[in-house]
Protein backbone atom coordinates (compact mmCIF):
# COMPACT_ATOMS: atom_id res chain seq x y z
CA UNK A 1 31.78 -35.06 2.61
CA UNK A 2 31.41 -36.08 -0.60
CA UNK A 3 29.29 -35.97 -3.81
CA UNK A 4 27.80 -39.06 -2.97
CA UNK A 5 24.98 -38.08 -0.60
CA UNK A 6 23.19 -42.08 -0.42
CA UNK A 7 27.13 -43.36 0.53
CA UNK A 8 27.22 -40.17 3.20
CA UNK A 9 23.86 -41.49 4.33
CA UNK A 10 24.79 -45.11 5.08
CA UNK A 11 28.31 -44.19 6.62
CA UNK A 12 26.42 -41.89 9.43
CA UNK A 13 23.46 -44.69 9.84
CA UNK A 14 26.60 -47.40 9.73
CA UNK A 15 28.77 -45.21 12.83
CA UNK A 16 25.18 -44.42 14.38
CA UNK A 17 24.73 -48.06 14.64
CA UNK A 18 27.91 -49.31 15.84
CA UNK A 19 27.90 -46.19 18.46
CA UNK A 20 24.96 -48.19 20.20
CA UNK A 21 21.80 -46.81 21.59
CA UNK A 22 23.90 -45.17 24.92
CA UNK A 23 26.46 -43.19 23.18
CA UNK A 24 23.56 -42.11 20.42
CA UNK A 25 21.37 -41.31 23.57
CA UNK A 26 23.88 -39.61 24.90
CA UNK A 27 25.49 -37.69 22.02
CA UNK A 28 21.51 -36.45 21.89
CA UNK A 29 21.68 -35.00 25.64
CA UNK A 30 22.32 -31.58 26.32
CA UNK A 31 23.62 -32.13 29.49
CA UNK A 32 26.41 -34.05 28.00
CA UNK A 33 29.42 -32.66 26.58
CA UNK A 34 31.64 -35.29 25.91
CA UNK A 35 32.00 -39.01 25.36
CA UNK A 36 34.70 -41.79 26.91
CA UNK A 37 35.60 -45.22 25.80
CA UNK A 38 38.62 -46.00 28.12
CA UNK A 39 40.92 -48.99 27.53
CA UNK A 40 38.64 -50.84 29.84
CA UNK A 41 36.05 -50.69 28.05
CA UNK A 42 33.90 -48.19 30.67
CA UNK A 43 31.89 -45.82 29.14
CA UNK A 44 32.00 -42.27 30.86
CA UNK A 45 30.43 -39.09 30.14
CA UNK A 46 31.27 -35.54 31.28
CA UNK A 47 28.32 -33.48 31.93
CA UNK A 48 27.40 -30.18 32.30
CA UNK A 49 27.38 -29.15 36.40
CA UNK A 50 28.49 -32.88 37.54
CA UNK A 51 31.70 -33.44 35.90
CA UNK A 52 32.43 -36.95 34.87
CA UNK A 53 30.13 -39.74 35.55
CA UNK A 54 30.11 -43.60 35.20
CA UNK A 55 27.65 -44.97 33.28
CA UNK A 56 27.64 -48.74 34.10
CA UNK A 57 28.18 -49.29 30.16
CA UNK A 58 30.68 -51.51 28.72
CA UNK A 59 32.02 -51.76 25.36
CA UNK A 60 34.00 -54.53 24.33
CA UNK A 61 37.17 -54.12 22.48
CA UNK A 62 35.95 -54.88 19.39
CA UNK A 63 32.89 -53.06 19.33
CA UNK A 64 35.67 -49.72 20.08
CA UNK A 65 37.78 -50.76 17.48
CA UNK A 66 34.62 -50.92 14.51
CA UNK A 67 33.64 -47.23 15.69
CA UNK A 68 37.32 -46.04 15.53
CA UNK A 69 37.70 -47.97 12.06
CA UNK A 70 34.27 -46.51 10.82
CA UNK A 71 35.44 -42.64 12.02
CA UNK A 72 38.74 -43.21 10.15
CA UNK A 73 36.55 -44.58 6.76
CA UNK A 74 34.91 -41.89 6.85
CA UNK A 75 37.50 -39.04 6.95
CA UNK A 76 38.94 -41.34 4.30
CA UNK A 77 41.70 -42.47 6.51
CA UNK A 78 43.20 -45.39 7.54
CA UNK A 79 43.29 -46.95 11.40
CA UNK A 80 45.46 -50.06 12.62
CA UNK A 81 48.42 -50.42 14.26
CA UNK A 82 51.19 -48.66 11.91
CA UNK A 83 48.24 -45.87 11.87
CA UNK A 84 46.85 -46.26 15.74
CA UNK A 85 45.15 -42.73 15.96
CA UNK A 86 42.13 -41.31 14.41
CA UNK A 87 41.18 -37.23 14.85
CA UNK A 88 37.83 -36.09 12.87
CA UNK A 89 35.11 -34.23 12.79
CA UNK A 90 31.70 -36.42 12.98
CA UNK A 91 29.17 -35.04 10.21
CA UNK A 92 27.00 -33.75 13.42
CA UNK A 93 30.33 -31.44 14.02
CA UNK A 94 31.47 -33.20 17.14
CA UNK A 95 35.65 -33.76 17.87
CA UNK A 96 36.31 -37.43 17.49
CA UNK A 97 40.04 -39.12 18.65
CA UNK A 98 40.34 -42.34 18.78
CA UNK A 99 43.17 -44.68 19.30
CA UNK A 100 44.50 -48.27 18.66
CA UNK A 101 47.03 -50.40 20.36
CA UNK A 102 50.01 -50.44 20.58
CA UNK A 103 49.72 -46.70 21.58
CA UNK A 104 46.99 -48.12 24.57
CA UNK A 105 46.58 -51.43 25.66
CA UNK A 106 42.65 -51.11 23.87
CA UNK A 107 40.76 -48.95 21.73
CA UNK A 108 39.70 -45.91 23.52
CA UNK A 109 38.14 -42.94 22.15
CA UNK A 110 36.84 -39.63 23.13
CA UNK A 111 33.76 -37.57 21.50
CA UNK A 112 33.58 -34.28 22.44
CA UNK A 113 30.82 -32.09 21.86
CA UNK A 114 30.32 -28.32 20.41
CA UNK A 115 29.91 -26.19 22.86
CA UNK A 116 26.36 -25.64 23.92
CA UNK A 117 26.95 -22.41 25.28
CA UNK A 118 30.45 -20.23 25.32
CA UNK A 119 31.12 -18.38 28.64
CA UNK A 120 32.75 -14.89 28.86
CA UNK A 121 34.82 -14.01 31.88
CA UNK A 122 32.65 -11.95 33.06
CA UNK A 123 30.42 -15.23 33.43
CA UNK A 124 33.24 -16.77 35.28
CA UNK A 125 33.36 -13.69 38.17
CA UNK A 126 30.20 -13.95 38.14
CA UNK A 127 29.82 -17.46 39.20
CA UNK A 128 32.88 -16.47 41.39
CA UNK A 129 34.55 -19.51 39.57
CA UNK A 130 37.46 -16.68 39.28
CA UNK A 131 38.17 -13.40 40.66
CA UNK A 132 38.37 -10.05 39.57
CA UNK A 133 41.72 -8.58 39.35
């Protein structure tokens, strides 16, 4: 971040923008813990208890490429082809990766969240998701 709060402020309302009212919607839900812009241009989200889902949302290539250029601005990187991936933190502290061609046929990127909550083992034996030794 930088000393320049107002210039902070517009790059987060800038990305916010670009992101589009169903990744901001779903950045916002609990349920969801992380965010997919394949090559295709399908957005997915993986959610808590149902795994990954379709969500009938497409982004078109361009529209992936301003959020991965925007993410990269604002770690005050660089993103195009001699530089085709992007890894950052957001300023709401979720994982951002995004990539360019020629390392994928289209921009793609992946938003993954904090975790909401963090599960011991014991949770996992208890759930019988895995067994006790």
């Amino acid at each position: 971040m930088s000393s320049h709060p107002e210039a902070d402020h517009r790059r987060r309302v800038m990305l916010r923008t670009a992101m589009g009212p169903a990744i901001t919607e779903a950045l916002a839900d609990p349920s969801v813990i992380e965010v997919m812009v394949n090559p295709d241009g399908a957005l997915r989200l993986d959610r808590l208890g149902e795994g990954r889902v379709d969500t009938d949302v497409h982004m078109h290539p361009s529209e992936a490429e301003r959020i991965i250029r925007l993410v990269a601005s604002h770690v005050r990187a660089e993103a195009h082809a001699d530089n085709p991936i992007v890894s950052a933190e957001l300023p709401s502290g979720e994982r951002f990766e995004g990539l360019l061609p020629p390392v994928v046929l289209a921009p793609c990127f992946a938003i993954r969240k904090p975790a909401a909550k963090v599960y011991t083992l014991a949770d996992y034996v208890a759930e019988r998701i895995m067994l006790p030794l």
